[in-house]
Protein backbone atom coordinates (compact mmCIF):
# COMPACT_ATOMS: atom_id res chain seq x y z
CA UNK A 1 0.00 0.00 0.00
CA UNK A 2 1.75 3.57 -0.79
CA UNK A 3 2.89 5.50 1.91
CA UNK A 4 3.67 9.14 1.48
CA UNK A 5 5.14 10.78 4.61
CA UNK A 6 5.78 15.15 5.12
CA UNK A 7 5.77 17.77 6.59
CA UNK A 8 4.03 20.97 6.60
CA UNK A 9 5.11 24.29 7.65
CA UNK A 10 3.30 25.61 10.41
CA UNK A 11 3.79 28.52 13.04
CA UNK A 12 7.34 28.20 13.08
CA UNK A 13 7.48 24.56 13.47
CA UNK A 14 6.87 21.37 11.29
CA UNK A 15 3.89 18.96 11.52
CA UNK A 16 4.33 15.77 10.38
CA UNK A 17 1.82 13.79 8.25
CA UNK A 18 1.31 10.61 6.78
CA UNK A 19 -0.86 9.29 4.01
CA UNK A 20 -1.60 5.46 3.51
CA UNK A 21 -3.47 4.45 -0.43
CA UNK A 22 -4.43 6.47 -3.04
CA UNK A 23 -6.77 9.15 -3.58
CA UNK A 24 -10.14 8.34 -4.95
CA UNK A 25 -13.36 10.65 -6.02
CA UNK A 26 -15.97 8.05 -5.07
CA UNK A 27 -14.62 7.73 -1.44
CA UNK A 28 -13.71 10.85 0.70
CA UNK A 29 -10.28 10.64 2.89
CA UNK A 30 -10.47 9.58 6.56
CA UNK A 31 -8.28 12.04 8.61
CA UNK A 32 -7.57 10.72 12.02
CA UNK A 33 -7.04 12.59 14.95
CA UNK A 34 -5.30 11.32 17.62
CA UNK A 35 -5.43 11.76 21.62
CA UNK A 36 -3.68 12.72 24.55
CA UNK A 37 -2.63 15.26 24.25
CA UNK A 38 0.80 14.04 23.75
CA UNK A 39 0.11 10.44 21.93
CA UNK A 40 1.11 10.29 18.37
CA UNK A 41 -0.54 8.75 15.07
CA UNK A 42 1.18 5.44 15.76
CA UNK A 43 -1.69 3.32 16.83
CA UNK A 44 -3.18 4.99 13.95
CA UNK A 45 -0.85 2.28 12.09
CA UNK A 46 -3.01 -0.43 13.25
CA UNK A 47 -5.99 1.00 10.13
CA UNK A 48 -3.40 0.83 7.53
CA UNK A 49 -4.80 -2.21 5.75
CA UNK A 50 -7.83 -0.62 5.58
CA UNK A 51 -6.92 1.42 3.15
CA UNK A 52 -7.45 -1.62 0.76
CA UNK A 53 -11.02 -0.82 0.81
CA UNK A 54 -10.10 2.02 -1.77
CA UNK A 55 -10.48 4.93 0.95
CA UNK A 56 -7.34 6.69 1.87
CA UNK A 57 -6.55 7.44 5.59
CA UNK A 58 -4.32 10.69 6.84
CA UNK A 59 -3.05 10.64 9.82
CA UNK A 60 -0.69 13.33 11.93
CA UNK A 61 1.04 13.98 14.59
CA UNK A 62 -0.34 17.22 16.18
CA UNK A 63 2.47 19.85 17.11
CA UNK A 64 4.31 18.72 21.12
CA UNK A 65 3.90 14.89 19.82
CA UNK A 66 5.30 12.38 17.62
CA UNK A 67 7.76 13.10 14.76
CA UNK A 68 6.41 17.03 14.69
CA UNK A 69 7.81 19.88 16.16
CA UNK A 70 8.22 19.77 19.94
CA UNK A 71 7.69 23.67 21.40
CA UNK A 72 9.46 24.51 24.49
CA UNK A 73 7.10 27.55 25.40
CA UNK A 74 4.43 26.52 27.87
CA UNK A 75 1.57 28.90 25.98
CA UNK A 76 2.12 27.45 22.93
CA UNK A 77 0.04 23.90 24.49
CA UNK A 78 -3.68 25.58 23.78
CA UNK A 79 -6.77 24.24 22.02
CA UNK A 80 -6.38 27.01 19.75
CA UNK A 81 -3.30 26.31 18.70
CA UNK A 82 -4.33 22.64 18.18
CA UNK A 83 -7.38 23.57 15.58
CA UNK A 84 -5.59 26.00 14.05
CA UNK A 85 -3.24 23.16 13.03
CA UNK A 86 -5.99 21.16 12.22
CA UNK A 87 -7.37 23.62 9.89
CA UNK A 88 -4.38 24.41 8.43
CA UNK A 89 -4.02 20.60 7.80
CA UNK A 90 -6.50 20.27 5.53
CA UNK A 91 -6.11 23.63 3.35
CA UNK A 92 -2.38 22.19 3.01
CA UNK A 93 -3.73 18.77 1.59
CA UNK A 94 -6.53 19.78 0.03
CA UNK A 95 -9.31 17.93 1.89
CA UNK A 96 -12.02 20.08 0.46
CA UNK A 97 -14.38 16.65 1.21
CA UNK A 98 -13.35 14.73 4.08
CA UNK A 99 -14.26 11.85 6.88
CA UNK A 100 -13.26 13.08 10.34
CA UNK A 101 -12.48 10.55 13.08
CA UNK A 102 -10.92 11.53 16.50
CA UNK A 103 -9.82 9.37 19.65
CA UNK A 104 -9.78 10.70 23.55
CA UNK A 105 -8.49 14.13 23.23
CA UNK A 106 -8.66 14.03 19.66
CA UNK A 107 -12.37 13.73 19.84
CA UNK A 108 -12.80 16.78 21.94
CA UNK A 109 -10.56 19.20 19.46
CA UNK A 110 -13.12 17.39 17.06
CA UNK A 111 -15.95 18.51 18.57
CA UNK A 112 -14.18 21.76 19.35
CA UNK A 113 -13.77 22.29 15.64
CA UNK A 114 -17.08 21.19 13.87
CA UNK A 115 -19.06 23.91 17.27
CA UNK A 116 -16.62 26.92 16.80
CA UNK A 117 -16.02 27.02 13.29
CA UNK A 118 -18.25 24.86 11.53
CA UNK A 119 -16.04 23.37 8.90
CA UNK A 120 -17.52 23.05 5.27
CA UNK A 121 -16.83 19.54 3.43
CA UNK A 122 -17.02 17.21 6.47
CA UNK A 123 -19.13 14.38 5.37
CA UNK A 124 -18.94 12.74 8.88
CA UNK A 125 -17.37 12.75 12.29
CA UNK A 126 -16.38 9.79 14.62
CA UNK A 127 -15.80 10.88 18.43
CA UNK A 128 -14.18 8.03 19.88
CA UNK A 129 -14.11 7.63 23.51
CA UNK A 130 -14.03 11.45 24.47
CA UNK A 131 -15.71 13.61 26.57
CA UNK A 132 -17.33 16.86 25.69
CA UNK A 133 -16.82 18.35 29.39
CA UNK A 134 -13.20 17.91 31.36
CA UNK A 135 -15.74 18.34 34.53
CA UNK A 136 -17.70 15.35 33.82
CA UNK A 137 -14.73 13.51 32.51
CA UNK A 138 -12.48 14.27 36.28
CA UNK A 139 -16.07 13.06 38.37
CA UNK A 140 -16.27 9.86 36.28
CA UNK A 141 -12.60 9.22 36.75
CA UNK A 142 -13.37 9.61 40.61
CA UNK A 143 -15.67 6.77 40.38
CA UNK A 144 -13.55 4.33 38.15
CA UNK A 145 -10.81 5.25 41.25
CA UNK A 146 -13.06 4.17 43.56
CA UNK A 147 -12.82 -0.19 42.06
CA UNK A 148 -9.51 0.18 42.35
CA UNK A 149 -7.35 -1.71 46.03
CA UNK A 150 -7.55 0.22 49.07
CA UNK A 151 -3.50 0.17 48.39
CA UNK A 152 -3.60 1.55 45.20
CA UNK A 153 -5.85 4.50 46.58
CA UNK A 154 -4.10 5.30 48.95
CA UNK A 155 -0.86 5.71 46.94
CA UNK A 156 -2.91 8.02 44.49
CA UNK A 157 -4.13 9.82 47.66
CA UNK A 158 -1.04 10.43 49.19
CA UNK A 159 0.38 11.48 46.05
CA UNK A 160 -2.59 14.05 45.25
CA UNK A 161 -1.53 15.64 48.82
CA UNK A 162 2.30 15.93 48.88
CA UNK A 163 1.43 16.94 44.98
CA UNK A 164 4.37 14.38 44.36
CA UNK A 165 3.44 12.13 41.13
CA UNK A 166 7.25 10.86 41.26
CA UNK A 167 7.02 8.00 43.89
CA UNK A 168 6.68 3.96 42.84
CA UNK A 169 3.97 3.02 44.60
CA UNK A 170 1.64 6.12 42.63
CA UNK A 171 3.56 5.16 39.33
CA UNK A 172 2.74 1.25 39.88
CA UNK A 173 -1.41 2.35 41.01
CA UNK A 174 -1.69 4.70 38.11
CA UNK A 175 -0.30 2.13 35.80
CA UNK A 176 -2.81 -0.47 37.02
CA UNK A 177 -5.24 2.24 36.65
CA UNK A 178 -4.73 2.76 33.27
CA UNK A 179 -4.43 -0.85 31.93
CA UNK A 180 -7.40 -1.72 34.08
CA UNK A 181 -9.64 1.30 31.85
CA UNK A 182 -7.19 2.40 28.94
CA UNK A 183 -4.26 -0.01 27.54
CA UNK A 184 -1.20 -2.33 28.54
CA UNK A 185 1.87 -0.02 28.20
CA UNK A 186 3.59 -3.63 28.28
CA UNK A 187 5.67 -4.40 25.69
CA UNK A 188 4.00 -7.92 25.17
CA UNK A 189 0.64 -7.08 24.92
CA UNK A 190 0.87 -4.02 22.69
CA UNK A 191 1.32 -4.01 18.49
CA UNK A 192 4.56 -2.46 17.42
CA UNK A 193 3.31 0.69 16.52
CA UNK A 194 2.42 1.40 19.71
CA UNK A 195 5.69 0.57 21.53
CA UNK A 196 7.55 3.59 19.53
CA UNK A 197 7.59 6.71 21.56
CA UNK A 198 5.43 9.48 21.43
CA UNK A 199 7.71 12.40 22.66
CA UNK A 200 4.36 14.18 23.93
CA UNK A 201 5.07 14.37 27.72
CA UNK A 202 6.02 17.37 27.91
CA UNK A 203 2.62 18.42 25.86
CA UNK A 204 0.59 15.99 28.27
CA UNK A 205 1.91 17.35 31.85
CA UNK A 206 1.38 21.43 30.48
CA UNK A 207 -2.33 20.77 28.95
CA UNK A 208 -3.99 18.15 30.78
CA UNK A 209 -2.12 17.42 33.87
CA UNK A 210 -0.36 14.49 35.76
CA UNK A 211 -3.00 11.68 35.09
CA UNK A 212 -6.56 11.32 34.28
CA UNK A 213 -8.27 12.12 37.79
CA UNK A 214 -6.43 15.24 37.67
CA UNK A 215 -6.73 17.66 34.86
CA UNK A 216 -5.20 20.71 35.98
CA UNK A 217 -3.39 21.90 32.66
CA UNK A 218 -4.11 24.29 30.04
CA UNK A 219 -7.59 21.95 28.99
CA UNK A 220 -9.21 21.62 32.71
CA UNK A 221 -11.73 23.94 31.66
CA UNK A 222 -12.97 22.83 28.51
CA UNK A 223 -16.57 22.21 28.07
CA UNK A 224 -18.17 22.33 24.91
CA UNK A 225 -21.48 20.38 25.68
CA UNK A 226 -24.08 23.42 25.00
CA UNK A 227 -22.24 24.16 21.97
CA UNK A 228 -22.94 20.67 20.43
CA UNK A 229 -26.15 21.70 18.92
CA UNK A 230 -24.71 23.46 16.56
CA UNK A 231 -23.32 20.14 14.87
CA UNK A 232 -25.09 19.52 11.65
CA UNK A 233 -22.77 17.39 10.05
CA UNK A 234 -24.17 12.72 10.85
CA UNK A 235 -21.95 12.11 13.99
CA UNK A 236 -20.97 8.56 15.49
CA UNK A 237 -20.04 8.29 19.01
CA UNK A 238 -18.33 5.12 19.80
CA UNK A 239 -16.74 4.20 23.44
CA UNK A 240 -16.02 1.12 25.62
CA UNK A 241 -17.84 -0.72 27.90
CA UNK A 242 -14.38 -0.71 30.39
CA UNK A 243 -13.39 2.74 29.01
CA UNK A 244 -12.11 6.33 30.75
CA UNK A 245 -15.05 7.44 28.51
CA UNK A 246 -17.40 5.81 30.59
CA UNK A 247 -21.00 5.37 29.20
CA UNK A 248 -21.78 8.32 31.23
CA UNK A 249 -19.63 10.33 29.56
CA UNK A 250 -20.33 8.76 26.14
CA UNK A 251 -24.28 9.79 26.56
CA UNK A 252 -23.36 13.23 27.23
CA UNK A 253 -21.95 13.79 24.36
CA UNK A 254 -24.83 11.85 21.96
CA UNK A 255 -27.57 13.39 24.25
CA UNK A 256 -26.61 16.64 22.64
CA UNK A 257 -25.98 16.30 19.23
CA UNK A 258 -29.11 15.99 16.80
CA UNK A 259 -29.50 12.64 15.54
CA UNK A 260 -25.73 11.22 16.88
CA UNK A 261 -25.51 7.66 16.62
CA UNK A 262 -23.62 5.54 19.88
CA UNK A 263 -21.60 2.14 19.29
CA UNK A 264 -20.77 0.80 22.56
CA UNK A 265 -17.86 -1.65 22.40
CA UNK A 266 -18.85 -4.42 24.83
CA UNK A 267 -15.48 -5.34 25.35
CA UNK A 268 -12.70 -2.22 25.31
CA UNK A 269 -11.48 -0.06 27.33
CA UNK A 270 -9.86 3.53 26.26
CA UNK A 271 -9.33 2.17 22.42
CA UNK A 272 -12.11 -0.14 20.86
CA UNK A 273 -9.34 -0.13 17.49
CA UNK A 274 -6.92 -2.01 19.74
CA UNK A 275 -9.08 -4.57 21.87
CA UNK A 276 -11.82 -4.81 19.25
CA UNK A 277 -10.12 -4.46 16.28
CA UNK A 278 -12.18 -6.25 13.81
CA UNK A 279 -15.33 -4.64 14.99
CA UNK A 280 -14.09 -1.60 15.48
CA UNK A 281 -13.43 -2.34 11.14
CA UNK A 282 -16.68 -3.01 10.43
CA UNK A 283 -18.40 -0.53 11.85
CA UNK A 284 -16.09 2.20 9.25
CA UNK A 285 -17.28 -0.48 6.69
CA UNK A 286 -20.99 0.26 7.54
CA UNK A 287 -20.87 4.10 8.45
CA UNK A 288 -18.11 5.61 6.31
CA UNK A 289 -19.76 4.52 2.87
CA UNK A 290 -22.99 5.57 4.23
CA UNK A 291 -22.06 9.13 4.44
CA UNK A 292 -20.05 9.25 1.02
């Protein structure tokens, strides 16, 4: 399958991008918008061979992650700054007609984009596991805490109050944490693409904070759920049945967008593409083509 990889001028800095198959005028391009902030487009990877199907797939690492530019300025990690690459994005590759699709975080600057500037050309959007308020988001991560061993909350507590995230027994809780309602980060159980660094720490700890439960950075405030109304554009919500996007977070977001659709994943957590990876490929088989 061909594989074009570049770079595109932006701000002052470079943002990489990377195009799988070829383009074709019956099927619009998915672009794919990852999370974090501060993952990458490599489990992104893992949809290459669907590009077979004849649609081609663009994926990118936003600015602070991946193979792009990494900005030393605090300020620079805003939402704003984020959409304004995303816009740029497509004026640079010409999507003029486009599939959108965006995981986690990448679902919120989704949703952020298609409310505050409403985007002409977008045939669909996919919000994957994302919520549309941080608020929401930090009470249902306070509840997924709460299944976790009195040990392991405690650690987090004490942690929280000496606002120390460096010590082994928070690192080891947080890790079971996030493998219990997001992914492995072992080596073993995890595709190649998604062993490769992301270089987006940096771009993590300045706009969302030291872990989920958290969310003190740049993003703690973002709330766009009274804005979603204003999406006109068919809408899928998918998340996972053992997700960080909990169903109550999920229904928040297709409770307020007219006529969204919700795929529930019975058996993922934070990434239905990785733990469900064959359903996760038919549903683009079923909802992509239906908004061609």
């Amino acid at each position: 399958m061909k594989t074009v990889e570049g770079y595109m001028p932006f701000r002052g800095y470079q943002t990489y991008y990377r195009i799988v198959g070829e383009p074709n005028p019956d099927k619009a391009p998915l672009l794919l918008i990852h999370g974090g902030p501060g993952s990458s487009h490599n489990y992104f990877e893992l949809l290459d061979d669907y590009a077979e199907t004849g649609r081609q797939l663009i994926m990118y690492d936003q600015i602070g992650c991946g193979k792009s530019s990494l900005p030393e300025e605090e300020s620079w990690y805003v939402k704003e700054n984020w959409v304004a690459e995303l816009i740029a994005l497509r004026e640079y590759l010409h999507l003029d007609q486009v599939h959108l699709s965006g995981q986690s975080w990448g679902g919120m600057l989704l949703m952020y984009y298609l409310t505050e500037f409403d985007p002409q050309g977008v045939k669909s959007a996919m919000i994957n596991s994302s919520p549309a308020s941080i608020k929401l988001w930090i009470q249902e991560q306070r509840r997924l805490l709460s299944y976790l061993s009195p040990e392991d909350q405690a650690a987090i507590a004490r942690a929280e109050r000496l606002n120390d995230f460096s010590g082994a027994q928070y690192l080891a809780a947080n890790e079971r944490y996030m493998t219990r309602y997001a992914w492995s980060t072992l080596p073993e159980d995890l595709p190649e693409p998604m062993r490769r660094p992301t270089n987006g720490q940096r771009a993590s700890l300045i706009a969302e904070g030291p872990n989920e439960f958290t969310e003190n950075g740049t993003l703690g405030d973002f709330d766009v759920t009274n804005q979603l109304h204003k999406i006109h554009v068919p809408v899928m919500v998918t998340s996972g049945s053992d997700d960080l996007a909990t169903p109550v977070v999920a229904k928040s977001v297709v409770d307020h967008i007219p006529g969204a659709q919700w795929h529930l994943f019975a058996n993922s957590r934070h990434l239905a593409l990785l733990d469900q990876h064959d359903e996760f490929i038919e549903l683009l088989n079923q909802w992509l083509p239906a908004n061609d």
